[in-house]
Protein backbone atom coordinates (compact mmCIF):
# COMPACT_ATOMS: atom_id res chain seq x y z
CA UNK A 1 -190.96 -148.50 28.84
CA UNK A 2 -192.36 -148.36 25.44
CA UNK A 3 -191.53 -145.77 22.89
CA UNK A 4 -194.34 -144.47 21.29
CA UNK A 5 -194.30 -144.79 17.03
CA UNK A 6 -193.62 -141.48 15.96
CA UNK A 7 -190.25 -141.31 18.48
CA UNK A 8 -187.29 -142.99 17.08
CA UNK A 9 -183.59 -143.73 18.63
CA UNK A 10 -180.83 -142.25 16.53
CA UNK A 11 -178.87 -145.11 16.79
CA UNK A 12 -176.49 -144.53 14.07
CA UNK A 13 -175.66 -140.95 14.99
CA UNK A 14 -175.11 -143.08 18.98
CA UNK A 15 -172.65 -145.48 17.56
CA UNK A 16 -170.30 -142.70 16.39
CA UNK A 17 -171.01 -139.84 18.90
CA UNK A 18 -171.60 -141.51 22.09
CA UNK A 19 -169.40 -143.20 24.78
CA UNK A 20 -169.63 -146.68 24.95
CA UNK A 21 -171.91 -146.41 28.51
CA UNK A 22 -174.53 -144.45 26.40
CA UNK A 23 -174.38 -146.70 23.87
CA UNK A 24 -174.34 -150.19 25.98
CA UNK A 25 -177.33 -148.61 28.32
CA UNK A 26 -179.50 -147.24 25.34
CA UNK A 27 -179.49 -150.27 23.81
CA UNK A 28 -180.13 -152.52 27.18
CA UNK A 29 -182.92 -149.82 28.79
CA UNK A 30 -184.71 -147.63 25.52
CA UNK A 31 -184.28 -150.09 22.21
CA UNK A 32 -186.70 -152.67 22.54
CA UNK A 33 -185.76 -156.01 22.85
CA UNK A 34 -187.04 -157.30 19.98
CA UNK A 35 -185.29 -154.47 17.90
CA UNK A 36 -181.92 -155.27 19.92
CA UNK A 37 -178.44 -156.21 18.18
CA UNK A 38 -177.57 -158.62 20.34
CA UNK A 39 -173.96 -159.21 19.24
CA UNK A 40 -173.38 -155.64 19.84
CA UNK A 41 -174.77 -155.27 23.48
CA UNK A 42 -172.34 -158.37 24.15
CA UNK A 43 -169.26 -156.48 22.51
CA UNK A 44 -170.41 -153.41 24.52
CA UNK A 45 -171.17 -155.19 27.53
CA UNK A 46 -167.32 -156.31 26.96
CA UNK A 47 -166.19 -153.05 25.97
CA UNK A 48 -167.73 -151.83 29.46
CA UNK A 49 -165.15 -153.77 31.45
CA UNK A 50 -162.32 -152.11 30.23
CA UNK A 51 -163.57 -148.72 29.81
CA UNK A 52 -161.11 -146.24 31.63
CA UNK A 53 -163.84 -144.93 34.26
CA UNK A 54 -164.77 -148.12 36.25
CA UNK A 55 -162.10 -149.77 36.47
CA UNK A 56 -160.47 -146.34 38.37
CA UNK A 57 -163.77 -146.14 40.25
CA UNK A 58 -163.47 -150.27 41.57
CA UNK A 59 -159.77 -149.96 42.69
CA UNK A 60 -160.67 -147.32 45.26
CA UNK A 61 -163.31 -149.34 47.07
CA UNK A 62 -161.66 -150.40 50.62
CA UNK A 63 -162.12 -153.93 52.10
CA UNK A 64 -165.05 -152.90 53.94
CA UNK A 65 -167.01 -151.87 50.52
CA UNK A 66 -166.93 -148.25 51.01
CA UNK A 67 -165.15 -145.77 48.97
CA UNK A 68 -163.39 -142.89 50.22
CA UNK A 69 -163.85 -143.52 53.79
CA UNK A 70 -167.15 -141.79 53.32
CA UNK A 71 -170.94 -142.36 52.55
CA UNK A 72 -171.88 -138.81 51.03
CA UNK A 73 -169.57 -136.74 50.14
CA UNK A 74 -170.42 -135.67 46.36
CA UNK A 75 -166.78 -134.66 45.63
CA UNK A 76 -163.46 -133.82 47.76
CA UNK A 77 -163.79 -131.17 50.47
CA UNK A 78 -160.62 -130.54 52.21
CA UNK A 79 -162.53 -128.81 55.36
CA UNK A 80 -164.81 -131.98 55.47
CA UNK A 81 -161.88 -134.28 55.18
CA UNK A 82 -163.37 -136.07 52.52
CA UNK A 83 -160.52 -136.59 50.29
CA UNK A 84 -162.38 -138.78 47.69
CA UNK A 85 -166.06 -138.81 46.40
CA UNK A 86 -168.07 -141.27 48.69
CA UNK A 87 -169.77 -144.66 48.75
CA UNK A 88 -173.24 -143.54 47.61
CA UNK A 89 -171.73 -141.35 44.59
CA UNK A 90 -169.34 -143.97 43.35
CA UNK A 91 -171.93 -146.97 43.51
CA UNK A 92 -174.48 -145.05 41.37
CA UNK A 93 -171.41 -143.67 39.36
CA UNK A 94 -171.01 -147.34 38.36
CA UNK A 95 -173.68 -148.06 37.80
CA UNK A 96 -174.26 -145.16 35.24
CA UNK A 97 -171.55 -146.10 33.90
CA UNK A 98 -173.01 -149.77 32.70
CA UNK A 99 -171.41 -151.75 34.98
CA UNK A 100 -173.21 -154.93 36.10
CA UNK A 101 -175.93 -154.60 39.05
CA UNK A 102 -174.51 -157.83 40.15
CA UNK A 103 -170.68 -157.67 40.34
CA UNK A 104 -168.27 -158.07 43.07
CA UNK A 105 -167.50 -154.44 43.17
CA UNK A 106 -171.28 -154.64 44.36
CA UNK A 107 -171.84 -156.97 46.45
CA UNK A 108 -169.05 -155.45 48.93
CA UNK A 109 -170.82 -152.20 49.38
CA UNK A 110 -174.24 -154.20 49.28
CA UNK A 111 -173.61 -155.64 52.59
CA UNK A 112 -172.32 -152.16 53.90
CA UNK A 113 -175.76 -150.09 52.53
CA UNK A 114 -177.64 -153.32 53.98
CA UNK A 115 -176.60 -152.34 57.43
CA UNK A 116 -177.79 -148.91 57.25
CA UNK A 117 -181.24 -150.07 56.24
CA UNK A 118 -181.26 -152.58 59.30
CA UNK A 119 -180.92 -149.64 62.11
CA UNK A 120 -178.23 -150.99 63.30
CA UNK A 121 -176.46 -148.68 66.57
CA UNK A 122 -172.90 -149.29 65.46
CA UNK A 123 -171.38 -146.03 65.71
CA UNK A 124 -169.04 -147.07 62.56
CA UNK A 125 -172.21 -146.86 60.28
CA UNK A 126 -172.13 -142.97 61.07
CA UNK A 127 -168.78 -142.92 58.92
CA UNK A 128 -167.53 -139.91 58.10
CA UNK A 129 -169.74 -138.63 60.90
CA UNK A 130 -169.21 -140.87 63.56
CA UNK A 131 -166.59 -138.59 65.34
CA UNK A 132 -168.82 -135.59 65.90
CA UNK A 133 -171.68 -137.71 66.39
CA UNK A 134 -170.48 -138.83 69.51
CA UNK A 135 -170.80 -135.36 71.02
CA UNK A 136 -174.13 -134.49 69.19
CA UNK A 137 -176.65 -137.70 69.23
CA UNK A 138 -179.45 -135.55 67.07
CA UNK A 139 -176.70 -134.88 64.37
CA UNK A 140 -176.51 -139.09 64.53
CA UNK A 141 -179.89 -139.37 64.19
CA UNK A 142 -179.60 -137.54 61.01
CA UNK A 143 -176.32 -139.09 60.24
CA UNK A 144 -178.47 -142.21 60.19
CA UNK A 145 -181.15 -141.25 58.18
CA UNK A 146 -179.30 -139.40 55.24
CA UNK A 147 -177.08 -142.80 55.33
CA UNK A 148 -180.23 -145.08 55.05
CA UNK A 149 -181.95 -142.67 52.31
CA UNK A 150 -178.53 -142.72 50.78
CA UNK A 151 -178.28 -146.72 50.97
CA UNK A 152 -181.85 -146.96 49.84
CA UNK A 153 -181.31 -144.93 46.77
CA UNK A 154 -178.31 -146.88 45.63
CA UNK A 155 -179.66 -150.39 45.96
CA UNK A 156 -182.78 -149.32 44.31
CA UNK A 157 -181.03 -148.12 41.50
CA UNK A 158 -178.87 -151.56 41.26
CA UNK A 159 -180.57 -154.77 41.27
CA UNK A 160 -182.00 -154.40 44.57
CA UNK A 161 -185.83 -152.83 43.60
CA UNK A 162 -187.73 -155.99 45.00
CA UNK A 163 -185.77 -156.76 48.11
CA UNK A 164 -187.97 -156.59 50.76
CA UNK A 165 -185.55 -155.13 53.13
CA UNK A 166 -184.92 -152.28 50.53
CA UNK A 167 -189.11 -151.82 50.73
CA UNK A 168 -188.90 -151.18 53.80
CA UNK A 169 -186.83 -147.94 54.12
CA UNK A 170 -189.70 -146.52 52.58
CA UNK A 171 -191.67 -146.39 56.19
């Protein structure tokens, strides 16, 4: 993206006012590169690792790459049972938040949101649904397509846009 002449960046006034993910992701996705300061995207890209967020956000994931035992849930809902944000909210959470596209934290729930692009019939890919599912098969038809536009979302967003097998949840 190229910013047009008469539109500046008020970088100055984002160095004091802005958190350090504003700051680290202006200056990797608006600033052009040739107007970058490199030696402070590598302080912030530093400075991104320890900031208080992320580092919260990564010690939640479970084993399996999910977070919260759930795919979709957009917050806590005690009649849901969703007791922590899910999989799809925390992944672009981190990735809002400046962390890496290509980090561990990642590649875990890569292979997870891989699976629900492949149409795979394993009834734990329903998650958080796969209980009632077993009763209702259209509401796991629609568990698995709100989990592959979910996946499909996430990756994209992440470093994931020319994947072919990411492409292809688009048919």
């Amino acid at each position: 993206m190229e910013i047009p002449s008469t539109h500046t960046v008020p970088l100055s006034w984002l160095y004091e006012a802005a958190s350090l993910p504003i700051q680290y992701r202006t200056l990797t996705e608006v600033v052009p590169e040739p107007a970058r300061d490199f030696e402070r995207v590598a302080a912030l890209r530093e400075a991104i690792q320890h900031y208080k967020e992320a580092p919260a956000i990564i010690r939640k994931q479970k084993d399996t790459g999910l977070w919260g035992g759930n795919l979709l849930a957009p917050a806590p809902l005690k009649a849901m049972g969703w007791k922590e944000v899910g999989t799809i909210y925390q992944y672009r959470r981190l990735l809002e938040l400046g962390w890496p596209p290509d980090a561990r934290v990642f590649r875990f729930a890569d292979r997870f949101l891989f699976r629900l692009l492949s149409r795979d019939d394993d009834p734990t890919l329903l998650v958080e649904f796969q209980r009632a599912a077993k009763t209702d098969p259209g509401l796991a038809l629609w568990a698995r397509n709100m989990g592959a536009q979910g996946a499909a979302a996430a990756l994209s967003r992440g470093a994931h846009q020319d994947d072919p097998r990411l492409r292809g949840a688009a048919h």
